[in-house]
PDB file of N, CA and C in Angstrom:
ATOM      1  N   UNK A   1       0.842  -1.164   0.000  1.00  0.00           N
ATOM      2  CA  UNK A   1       0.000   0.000   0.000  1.00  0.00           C
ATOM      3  C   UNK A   1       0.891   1.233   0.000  1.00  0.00           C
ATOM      4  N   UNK A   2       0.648   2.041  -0.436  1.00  0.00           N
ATOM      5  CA  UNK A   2       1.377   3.429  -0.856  1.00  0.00           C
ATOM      6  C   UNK A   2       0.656   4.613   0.203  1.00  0.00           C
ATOM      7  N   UNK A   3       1.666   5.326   0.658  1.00  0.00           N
ATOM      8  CA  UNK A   3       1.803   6.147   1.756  1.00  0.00           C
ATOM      9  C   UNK A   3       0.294   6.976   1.541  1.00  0.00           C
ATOM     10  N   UNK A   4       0.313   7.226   0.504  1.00  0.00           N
ATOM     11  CA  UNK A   4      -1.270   7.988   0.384  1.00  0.00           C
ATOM     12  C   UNK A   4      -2.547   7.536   0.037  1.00  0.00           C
ATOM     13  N   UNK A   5      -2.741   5.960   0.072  1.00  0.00           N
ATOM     14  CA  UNK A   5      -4.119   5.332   0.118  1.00  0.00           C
ATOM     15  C   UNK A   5      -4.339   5.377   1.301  1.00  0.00           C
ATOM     16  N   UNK A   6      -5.872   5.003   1.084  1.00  0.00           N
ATOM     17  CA  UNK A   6      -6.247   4.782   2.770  1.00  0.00           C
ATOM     18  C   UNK A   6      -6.571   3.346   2.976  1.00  0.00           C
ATOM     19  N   UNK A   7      -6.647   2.641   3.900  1.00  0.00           N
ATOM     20  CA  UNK A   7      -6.488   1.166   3.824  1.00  0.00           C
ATOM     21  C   UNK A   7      -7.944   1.030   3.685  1.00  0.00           C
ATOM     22  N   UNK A   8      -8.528  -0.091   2.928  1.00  0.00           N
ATOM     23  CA  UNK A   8      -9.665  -0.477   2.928  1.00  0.00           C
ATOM     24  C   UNK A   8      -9.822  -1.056   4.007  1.00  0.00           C
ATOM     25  N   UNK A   9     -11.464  -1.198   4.467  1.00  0.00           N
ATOM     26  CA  UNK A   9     -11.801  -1.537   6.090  1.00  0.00           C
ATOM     27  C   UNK A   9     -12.567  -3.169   5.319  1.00  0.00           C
ATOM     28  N   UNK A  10     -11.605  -4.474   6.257  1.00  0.00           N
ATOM     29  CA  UNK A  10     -12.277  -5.819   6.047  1.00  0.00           C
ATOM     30  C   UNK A  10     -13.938  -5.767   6.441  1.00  0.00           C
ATOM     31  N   UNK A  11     -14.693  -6.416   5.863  1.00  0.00           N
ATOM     32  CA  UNK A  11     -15.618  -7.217   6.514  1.00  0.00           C
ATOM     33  C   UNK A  11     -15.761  -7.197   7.916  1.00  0.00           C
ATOM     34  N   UNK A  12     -16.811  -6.783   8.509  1.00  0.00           N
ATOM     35  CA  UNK A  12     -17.038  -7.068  10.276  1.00  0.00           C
ATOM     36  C   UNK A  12     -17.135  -8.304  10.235  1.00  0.00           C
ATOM     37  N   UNK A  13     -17.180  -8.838   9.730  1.00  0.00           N
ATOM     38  CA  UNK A  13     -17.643 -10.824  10.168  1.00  0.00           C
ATOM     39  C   UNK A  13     -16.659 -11.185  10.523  1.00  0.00           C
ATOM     40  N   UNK A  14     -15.449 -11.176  10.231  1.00  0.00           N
ATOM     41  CA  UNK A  14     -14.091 -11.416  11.032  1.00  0.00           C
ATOM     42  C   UNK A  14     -14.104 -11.147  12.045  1.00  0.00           C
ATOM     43  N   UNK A  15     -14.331 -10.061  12.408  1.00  0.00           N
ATOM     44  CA  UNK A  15     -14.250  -9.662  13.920  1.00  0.00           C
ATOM     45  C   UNK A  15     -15.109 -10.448  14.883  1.00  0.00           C
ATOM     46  N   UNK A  16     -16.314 -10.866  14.379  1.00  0.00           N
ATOM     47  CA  UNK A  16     -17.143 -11.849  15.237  1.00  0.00           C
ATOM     48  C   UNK A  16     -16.805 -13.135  15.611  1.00  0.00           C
ATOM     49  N   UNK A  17     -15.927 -13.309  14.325  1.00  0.00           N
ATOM     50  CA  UNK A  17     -15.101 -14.622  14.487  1.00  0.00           C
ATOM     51  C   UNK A  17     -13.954 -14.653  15.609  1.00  0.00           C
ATOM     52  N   UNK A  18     -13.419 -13.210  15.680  1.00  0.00           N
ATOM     53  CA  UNK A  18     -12.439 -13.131  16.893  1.00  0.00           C
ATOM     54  C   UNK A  18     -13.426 -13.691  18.141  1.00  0.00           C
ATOM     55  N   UNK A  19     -14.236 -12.274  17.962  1.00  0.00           N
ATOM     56  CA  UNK A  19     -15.104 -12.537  19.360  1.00  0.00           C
ATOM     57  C   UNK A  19     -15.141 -13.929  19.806  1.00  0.00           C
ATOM     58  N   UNK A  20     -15.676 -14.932  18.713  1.00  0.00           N
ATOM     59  CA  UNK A  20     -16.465 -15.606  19.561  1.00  0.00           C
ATOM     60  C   UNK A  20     -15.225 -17.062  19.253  1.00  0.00           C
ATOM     61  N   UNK A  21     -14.189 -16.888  18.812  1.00  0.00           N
ATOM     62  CA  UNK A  21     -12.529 -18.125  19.273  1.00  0.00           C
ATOM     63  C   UNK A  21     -12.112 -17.243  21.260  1.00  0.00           C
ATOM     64  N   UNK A  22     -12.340 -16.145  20.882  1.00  0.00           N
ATOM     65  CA  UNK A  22     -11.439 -15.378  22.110  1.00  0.00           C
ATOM     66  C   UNK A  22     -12.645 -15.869  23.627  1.00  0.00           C
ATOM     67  N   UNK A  23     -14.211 -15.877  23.420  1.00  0.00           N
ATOM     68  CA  UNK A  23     -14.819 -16.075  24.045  1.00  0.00           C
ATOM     69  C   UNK A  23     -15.120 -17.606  24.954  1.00  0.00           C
ATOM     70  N   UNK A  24     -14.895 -18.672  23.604  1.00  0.00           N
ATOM     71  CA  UNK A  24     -14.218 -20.443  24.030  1.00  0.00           C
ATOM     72  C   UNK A  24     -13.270 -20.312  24.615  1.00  0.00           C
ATOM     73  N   UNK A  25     -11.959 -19.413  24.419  1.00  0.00           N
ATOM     74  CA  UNK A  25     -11.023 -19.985  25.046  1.00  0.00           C
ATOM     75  C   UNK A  25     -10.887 -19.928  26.842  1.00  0.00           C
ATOM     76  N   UNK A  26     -10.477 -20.588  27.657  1.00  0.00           N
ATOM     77  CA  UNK A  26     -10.112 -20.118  28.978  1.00  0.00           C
ATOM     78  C   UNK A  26      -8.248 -19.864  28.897  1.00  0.00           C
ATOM     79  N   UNK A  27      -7.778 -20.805  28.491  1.00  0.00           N
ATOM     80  CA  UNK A  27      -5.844 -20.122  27.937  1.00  0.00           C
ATOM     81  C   UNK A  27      -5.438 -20.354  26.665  1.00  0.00           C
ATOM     82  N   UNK A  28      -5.032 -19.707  26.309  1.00  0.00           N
ATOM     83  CA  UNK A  28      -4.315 -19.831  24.395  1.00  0.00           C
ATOM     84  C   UNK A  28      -4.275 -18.899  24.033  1.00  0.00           C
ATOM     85  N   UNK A  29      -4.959 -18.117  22.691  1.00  0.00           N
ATOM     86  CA  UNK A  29      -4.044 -17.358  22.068  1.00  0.00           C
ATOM     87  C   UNK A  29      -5.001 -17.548  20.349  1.00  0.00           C
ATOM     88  N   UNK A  30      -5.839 -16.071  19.838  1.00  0.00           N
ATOM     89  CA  UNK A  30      -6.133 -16.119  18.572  1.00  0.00           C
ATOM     90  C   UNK A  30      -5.216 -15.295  17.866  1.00  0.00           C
ATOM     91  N   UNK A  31      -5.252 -15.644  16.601  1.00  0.00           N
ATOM     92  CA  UNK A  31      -3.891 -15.432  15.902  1.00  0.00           C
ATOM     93  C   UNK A  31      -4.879 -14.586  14.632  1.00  0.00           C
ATOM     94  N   UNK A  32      -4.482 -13.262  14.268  1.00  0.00           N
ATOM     95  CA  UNK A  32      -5.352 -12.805  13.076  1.00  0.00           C
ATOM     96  C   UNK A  32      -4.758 -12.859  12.079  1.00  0.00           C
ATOM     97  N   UNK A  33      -4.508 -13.231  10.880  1.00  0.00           N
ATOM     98  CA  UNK A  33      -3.377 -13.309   9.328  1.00  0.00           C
ATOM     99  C   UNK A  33      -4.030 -12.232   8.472  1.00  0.00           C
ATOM    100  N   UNK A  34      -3.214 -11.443   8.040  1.00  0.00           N
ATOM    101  CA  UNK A  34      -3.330 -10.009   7.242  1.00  0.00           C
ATOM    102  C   UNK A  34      -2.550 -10.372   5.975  1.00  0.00           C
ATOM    103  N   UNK A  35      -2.932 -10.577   4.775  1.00  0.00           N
ATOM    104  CA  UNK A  35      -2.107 -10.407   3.834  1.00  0.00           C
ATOM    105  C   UNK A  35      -3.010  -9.451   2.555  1.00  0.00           C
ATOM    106  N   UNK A  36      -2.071  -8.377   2.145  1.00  0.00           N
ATOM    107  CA  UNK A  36      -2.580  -7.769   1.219  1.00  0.00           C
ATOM    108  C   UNK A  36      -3.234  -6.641   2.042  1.00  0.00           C
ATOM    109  N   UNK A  37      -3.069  -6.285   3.533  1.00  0.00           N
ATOM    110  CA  UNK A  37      -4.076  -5.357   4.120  1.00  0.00           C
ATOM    111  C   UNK A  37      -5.996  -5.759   4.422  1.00  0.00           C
ATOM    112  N   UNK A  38      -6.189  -7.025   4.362  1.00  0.00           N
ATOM    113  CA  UNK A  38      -6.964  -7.896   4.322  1.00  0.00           C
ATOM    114  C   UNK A  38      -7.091  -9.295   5.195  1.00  0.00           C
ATOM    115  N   UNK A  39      -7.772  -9.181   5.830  1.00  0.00           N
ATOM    116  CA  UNK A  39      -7.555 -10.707   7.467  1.00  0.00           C
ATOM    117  C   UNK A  39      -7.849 -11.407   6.245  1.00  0.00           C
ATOM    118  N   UNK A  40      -7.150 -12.677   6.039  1.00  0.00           N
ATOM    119  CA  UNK A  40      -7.619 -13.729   5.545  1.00  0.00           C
ATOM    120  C   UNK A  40      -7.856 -14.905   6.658  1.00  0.00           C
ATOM    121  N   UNK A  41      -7.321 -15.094   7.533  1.00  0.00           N
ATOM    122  CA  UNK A  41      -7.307 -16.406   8.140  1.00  0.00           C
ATOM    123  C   UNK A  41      -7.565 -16.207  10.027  1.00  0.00           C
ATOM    124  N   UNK A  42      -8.117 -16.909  10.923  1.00  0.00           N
ATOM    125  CA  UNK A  42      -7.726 -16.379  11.840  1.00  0.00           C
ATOM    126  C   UNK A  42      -7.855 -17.617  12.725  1.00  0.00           C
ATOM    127  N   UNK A  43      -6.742 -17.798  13.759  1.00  0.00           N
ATOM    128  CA  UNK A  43      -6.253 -19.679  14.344  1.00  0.00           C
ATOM    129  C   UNK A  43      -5.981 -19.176  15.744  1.00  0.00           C
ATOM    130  N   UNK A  44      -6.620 -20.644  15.993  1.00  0.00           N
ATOM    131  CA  UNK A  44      -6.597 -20.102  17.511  1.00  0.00           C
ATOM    132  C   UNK A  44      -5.698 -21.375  18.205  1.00  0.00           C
ATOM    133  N   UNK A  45      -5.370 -21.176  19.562  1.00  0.00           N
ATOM    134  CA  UNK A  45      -4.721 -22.224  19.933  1.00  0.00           C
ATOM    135  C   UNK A  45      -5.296 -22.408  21.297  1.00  0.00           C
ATOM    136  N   UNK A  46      -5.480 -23.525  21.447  1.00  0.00           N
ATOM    137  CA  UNK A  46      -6.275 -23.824  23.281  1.00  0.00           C
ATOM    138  C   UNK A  46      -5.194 -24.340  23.904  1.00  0.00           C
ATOM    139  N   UNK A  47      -4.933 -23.920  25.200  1.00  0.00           N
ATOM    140  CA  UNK A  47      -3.966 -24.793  25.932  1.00  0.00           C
ATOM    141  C   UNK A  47      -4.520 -25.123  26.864  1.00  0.00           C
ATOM    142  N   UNK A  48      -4.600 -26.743  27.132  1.00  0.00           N
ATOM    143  CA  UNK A  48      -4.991 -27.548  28.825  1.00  0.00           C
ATOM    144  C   UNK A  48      -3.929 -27.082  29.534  1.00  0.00           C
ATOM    145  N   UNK A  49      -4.239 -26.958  30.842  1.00  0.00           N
ATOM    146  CA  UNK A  49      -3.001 -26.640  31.641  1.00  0.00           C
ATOM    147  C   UNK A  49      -3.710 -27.211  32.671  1.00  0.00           C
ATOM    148  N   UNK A  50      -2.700 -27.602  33.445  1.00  0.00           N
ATOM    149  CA  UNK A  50      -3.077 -28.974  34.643  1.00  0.00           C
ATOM    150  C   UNK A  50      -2.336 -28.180  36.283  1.00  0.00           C
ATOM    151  N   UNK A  51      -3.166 -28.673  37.053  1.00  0.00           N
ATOM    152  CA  UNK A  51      -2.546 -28.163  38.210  1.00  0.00           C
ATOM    153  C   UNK A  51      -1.056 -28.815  38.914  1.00  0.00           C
ATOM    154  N   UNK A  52      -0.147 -28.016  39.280  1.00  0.00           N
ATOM    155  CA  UNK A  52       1.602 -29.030  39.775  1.00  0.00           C
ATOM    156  C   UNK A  52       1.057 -29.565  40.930  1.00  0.00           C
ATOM    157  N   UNK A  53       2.157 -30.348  41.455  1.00  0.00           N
ATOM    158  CA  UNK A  53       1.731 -31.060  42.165  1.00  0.00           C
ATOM    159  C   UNK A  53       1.987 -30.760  43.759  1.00  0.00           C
ATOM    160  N   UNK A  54       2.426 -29.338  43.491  1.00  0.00           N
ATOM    161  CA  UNK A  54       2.249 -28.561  45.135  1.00  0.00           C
ATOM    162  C   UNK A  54       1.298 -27.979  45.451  1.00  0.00           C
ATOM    163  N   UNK A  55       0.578 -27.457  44.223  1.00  0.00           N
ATOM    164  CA  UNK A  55      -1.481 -26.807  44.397  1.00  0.00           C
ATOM    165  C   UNK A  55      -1.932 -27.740  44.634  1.00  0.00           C
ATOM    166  N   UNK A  56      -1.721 -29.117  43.876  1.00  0.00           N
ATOM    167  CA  UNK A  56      -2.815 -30.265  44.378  1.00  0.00           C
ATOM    168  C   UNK A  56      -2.665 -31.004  45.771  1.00  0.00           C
ATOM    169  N   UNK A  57      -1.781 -31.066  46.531  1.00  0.00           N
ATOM    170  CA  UNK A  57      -1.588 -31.043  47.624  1.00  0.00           C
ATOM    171  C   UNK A  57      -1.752 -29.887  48.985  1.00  0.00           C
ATOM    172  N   UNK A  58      -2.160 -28.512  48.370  1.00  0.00           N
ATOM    173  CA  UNK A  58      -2.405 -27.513  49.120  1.00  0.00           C
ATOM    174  C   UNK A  58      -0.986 -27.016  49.739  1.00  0.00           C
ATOM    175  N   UNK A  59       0.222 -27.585  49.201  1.00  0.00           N
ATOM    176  CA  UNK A  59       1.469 -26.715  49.674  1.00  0.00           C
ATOM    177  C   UNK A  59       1.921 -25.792  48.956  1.00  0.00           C
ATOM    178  N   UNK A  60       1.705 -24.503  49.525  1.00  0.00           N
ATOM    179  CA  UNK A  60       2.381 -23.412  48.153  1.00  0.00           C
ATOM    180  C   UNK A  60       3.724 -23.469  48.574  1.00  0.00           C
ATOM    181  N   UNK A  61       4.851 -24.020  49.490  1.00  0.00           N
ATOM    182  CA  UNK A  61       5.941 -24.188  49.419  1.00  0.00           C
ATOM    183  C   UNK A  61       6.653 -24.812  49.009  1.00  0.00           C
TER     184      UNK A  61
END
């Protein structure tokens, strides 16, 4: 894009799509892909995360 266009504005439907990967997740991470000044793609990643084994015993030491 050249210093004096103005960027075209994507589709809102993407954005709902954020909303509602960002809204499932409890830990991870949505990822938005821009090519051309344009979201094409957008990936999300879930992470399980498990409690150690000093929370599950109630020792924080």
């Amino acid at each position: 894009m050249k210093a004096n266009e103005t960027p075209i504005e994507p589709p809102a439907d993407w954005v709902e799509v954020v909303r509602k990967k960002v809204e499932e997740l409890r830990f991870g991470s949505v990822q938005v892909i821009v090519h051309d000044g344009r979201v094409t793609q957008v990936d999300s990643l879930e992470k399980t995360r498990f409690p150690s084994s000093k929370e599950e015993n109630g020792s924080g030491s």
